[in-house]
C-alpha atoms as a PDB file:
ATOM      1  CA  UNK A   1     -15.224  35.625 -73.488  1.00  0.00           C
ATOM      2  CA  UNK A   2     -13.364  32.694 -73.138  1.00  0.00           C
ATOM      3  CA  UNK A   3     -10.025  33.765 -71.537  1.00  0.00           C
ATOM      4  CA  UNK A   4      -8.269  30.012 -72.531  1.00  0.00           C
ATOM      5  CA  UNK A   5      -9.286  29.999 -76.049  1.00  0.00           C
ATOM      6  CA  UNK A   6      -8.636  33.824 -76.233  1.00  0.00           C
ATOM      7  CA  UNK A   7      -5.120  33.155 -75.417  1.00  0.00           C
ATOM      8  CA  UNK A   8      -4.990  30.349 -78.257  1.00  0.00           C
ATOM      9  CA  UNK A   9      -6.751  32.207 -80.746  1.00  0.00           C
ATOM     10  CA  UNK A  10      -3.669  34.567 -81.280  1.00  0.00           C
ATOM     11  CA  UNK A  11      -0.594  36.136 -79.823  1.00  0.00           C
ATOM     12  CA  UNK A  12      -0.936  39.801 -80.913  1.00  0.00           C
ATOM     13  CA  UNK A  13      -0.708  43.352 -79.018  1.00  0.00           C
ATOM     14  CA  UNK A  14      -4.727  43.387 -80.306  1.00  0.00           C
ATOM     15  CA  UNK A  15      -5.582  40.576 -78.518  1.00  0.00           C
ATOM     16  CA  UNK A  16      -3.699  41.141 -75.650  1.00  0.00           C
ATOM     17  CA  UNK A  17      -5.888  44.801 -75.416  1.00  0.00           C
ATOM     18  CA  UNK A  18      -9.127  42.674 -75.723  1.00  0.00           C
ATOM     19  CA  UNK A  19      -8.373  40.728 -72.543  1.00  0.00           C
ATOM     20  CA  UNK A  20      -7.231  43.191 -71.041  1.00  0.00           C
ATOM     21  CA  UNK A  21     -10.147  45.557 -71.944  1.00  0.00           C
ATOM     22  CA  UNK A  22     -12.849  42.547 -71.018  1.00  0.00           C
ATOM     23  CA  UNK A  23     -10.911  41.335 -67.689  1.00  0.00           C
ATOM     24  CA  UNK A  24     -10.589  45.655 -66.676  1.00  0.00           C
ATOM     25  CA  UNK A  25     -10.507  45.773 -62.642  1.00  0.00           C
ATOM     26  CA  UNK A  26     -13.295  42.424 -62.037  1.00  0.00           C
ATOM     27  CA  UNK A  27     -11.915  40.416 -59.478  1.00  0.00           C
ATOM     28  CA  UNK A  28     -13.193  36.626 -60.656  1.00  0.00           C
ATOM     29  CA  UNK A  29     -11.722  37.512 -64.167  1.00  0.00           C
ATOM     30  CA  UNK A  30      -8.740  38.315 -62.860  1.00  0.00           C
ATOM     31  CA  UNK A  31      -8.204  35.356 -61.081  1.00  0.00           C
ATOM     32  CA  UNK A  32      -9.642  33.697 -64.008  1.00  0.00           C
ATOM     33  CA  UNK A  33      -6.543  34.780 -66.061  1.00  0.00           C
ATOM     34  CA  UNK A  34      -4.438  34.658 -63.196  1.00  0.00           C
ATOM     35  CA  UNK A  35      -5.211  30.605 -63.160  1.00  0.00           C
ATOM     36  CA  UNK A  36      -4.881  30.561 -66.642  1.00  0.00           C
ATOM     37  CA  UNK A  37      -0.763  31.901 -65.950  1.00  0.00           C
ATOM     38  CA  UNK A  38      -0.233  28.325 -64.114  1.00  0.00           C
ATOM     39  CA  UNK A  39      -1.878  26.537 -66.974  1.00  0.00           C
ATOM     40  CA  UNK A  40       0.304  23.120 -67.566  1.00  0.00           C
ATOM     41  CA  UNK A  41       0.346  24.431 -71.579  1.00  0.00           C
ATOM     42  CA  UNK A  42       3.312  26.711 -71.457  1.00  0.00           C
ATOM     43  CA  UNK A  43       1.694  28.955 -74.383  1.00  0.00           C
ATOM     44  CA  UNK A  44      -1.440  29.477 -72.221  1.00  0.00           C
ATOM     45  CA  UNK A  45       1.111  30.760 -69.353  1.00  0.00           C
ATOM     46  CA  UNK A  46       2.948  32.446 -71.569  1.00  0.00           C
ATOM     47  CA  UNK A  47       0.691  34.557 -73.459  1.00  0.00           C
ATOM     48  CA  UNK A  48      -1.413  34.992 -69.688  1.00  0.00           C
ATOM     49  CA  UNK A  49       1.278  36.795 -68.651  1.00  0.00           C
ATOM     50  CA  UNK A  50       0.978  40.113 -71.152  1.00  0.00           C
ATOM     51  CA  UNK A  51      -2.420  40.982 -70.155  1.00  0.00           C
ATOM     52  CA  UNK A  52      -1.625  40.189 -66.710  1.00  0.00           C
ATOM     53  CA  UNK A  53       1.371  42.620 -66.506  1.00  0.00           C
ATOM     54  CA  UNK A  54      -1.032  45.371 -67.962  1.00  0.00           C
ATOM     55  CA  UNK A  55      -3.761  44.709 -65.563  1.00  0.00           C
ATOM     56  CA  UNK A  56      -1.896  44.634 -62.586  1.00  0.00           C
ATOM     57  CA  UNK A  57      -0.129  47.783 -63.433  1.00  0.00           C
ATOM     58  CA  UNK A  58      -3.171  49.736 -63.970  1.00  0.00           C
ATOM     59  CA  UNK A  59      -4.929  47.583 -61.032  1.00  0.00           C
ATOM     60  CA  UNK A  60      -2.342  46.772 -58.653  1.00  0.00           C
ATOM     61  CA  UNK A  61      -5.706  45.817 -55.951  1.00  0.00           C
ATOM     62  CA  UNK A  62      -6.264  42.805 -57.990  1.00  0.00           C
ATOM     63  CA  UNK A  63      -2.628  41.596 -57.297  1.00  0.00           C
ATOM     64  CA  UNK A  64      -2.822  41.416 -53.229  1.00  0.00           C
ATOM     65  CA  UNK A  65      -4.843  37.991 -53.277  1.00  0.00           C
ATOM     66  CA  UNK A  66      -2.168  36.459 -55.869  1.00  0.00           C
ATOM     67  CA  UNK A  67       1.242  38.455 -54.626  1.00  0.00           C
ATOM     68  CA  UNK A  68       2.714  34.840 -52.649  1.00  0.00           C
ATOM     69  CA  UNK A  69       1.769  32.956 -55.519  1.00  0.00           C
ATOM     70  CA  UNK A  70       3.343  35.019 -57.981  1.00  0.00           C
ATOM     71  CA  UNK A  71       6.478  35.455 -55.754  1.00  0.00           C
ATOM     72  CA  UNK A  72       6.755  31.667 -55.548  1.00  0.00           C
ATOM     73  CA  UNK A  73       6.719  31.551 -58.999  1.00  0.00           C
ATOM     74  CA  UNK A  74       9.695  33.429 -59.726  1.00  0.00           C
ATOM     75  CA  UNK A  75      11.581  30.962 -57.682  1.00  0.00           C
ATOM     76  CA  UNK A  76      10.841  27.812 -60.027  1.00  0.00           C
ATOM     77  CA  UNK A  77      11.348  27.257 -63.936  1.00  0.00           C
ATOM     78  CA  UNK A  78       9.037  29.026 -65.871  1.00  0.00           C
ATOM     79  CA  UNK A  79       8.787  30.860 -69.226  1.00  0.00           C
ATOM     80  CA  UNK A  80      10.723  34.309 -69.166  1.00  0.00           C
ATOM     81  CA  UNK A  81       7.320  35.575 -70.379  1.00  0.00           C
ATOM     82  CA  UNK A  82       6.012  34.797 -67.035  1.00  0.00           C
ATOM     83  CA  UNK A  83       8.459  36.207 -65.114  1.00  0.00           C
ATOM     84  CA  UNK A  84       8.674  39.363 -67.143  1.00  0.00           C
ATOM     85  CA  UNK A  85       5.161  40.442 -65.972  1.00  0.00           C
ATOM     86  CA  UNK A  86       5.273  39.192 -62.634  1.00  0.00           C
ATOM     87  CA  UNK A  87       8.170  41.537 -62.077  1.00  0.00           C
ATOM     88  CA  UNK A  88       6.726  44.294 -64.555  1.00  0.00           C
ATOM     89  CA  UNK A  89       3.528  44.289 -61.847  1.00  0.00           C
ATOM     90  CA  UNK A  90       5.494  44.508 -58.842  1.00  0.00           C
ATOM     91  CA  UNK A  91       8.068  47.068 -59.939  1.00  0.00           C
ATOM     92  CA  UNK A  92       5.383  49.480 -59.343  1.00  0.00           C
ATOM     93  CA  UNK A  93       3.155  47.668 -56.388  1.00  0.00           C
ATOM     94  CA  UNK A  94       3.363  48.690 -53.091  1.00  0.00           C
ATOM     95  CA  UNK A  95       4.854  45.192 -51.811  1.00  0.00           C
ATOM     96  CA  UNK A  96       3.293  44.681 -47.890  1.00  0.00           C
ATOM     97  CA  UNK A  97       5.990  44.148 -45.099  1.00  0.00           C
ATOM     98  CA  UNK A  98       5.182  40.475 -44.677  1.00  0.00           C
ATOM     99  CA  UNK A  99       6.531  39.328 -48.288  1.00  0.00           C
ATOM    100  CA  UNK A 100       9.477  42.240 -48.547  1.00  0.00           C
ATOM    101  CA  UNK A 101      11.807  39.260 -47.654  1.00  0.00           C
ATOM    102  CA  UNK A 102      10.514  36.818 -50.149  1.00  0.00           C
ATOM    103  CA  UNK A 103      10.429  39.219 -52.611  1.00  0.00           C
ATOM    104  CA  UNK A 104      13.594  40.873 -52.194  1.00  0.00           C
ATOM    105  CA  UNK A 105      14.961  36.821 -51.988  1.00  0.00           C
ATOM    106  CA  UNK A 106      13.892  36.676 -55.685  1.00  0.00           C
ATOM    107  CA  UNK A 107      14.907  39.372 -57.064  1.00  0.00           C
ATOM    108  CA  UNK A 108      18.421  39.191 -55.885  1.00  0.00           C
ATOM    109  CA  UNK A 109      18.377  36.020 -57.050  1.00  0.00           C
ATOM    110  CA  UNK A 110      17.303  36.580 -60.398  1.00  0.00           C
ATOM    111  CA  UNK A 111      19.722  39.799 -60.165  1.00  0.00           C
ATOM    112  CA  UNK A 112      22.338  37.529 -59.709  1.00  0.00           C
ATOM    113  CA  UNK A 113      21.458  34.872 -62.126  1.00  0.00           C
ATOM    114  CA  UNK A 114      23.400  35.206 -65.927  1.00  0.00           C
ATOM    115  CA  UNK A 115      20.838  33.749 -67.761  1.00  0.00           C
ATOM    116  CA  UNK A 116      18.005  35.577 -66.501  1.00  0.00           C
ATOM    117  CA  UNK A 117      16.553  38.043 -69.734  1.00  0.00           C
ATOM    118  CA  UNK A 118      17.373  41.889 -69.168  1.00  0.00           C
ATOM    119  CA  UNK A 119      14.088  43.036 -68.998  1.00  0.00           C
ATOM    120  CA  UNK A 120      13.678  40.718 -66.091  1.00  0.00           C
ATOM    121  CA  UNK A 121      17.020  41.568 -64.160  1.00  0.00           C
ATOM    122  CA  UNK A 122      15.758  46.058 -64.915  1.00  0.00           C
ATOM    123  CA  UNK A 123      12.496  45.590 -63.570  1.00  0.00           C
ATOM    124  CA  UNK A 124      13.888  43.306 -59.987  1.00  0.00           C
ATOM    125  CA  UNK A 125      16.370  46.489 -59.674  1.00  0.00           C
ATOM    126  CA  UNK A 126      13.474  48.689 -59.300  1.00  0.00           C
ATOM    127  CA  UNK A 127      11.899  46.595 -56.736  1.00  0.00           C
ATOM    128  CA  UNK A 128      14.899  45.951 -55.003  1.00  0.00           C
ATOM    129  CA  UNK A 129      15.462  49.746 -54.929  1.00  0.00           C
ATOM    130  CA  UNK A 130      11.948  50.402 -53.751  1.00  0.00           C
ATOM    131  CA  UNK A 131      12.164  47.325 -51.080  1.00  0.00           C
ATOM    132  CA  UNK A 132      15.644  49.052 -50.182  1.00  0.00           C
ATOM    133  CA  UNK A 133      13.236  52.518 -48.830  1.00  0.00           C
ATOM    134  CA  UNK A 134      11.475  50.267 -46.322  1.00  0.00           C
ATOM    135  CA  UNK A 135      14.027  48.398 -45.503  1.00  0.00           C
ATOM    136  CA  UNK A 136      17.255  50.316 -45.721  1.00  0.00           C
ATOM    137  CA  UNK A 137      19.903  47.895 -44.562  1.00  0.00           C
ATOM    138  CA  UNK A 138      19.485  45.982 -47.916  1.00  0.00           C
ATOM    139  CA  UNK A 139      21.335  49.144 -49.839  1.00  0.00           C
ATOM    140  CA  UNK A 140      24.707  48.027 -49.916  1.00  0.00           C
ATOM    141  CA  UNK A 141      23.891  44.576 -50.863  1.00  0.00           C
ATOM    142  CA  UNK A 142      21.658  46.338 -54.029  1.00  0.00           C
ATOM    143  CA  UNK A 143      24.691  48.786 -54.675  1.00  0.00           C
ATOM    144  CA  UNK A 144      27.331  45.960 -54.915  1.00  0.00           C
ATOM    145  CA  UNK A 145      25.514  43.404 -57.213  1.00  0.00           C
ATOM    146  CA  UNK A 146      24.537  46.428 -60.024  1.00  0.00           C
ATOM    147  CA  UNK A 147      28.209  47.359 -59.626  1.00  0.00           C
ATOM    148  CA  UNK A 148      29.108  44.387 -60.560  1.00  0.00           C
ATOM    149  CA  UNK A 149      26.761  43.866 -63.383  1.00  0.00           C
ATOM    150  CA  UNK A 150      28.235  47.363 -64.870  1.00  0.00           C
ATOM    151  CA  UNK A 151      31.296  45.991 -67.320  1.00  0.00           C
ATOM    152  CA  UNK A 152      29.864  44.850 -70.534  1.00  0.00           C
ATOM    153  CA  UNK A 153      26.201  45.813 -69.491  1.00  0.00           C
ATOM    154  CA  UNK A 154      23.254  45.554 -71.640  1.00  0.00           C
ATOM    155  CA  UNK A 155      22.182  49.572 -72.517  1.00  0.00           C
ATOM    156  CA  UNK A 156      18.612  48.285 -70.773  1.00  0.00           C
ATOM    157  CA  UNK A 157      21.088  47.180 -67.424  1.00  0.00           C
ATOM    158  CA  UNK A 158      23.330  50.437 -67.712  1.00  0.00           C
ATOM    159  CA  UNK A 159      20.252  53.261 -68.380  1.00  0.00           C
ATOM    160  CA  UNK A 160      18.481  51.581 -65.373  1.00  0.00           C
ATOM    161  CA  UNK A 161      21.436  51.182 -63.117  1.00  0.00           C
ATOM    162  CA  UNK A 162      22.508  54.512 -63.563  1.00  0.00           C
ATOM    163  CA  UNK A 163      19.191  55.877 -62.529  1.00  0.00           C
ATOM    164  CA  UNK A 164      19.099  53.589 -59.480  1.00  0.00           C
ATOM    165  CA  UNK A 165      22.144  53.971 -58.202  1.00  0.00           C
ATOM    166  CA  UNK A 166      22.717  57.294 -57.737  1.00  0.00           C
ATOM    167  CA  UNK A 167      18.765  57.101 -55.743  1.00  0.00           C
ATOM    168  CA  UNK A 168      20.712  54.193 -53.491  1.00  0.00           C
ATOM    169  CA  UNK A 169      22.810  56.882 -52.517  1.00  0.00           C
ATOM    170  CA  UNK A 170      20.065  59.332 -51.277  1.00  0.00           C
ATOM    171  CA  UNK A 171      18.271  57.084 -49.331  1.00  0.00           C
ATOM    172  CA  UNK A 172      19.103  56.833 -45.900  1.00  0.00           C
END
């Protein structure tokens, strides 16, 4: 399979299953697509970024080569698409000590940021709040930015902030 013209053939949950079916847990395919989500076309990047937030979900040891690069990419302009399923993959990844501060970095900013999509600003909670049990003096920080987020929240912000904060206050 051609992953490029796969991703140009059509934009569809079915097609997004075939990649994601034919990359599975192979290493060079992975890093195949992974190239293919810092493709100059912003529809190749785009529509690299759904299989990729499947795959490294399901196969989070086919993220650990491309973690800096994908953390450096939340930091620049790029399709919300793109940043959607880097965040989506490391909501749930075990993020190693030596990038906690770039990650957590990101994610407050995007956190932080107004016109940053929903989906995007739930899923950097999370990994603030999982970043928060390894490194515990980050809490308050968390606590007081998803306060302040509260009036006139999205039901996506509220239902995950009311999950997370009530955890901020068991950790210790």
């Amino acid at each position: 399979m051609n992953l490029r013209q796969s991703l140009l053939k059509e934009h569809s949950k079915k097609q997004c299953r075939k990649i994601v079916k034919f990359v599975g847990n192979d290493k060079q395919k992975f890093k195949s697509l992974m190239n293919l989500l810092y493709d100059e076309d912003s529809i190749v990047s785009q529509r690299a970024a759904w299989p990729i937030g499947f795959i490294g979900k399901d196969h989070p040891e086919l993220v650990e080569p491309h973690l800096k690069k994908m953390l450096k990419t939340l930091e620049i302009p790029v399709h919300n698409a793109v940043r959607r399923n880097i965040v989506r993959v490391l909501e749930n990844y075990d993020i190693p000590e030596k990038y906690l501060g770039l990650a957590a970095n990101n994610c407050f900013t995007l956190l932080e940021d107004p016109a940053i999509a929903i989906g995007i600003k739930a899923f950097s909670m999370t990994i603030l709040f999982n970043i928060c049990k390894k490194e515990p003096e980050l809490k308050n920080e968390l606590k007081l930015i998803i306060e302040s987020m509260l009036e006139g929240a999205s039901p996506g912000i509220l239902s995950r902030a009311n999950r997370i904060l009530p955890a901020l206050e068991n950790l210790n």
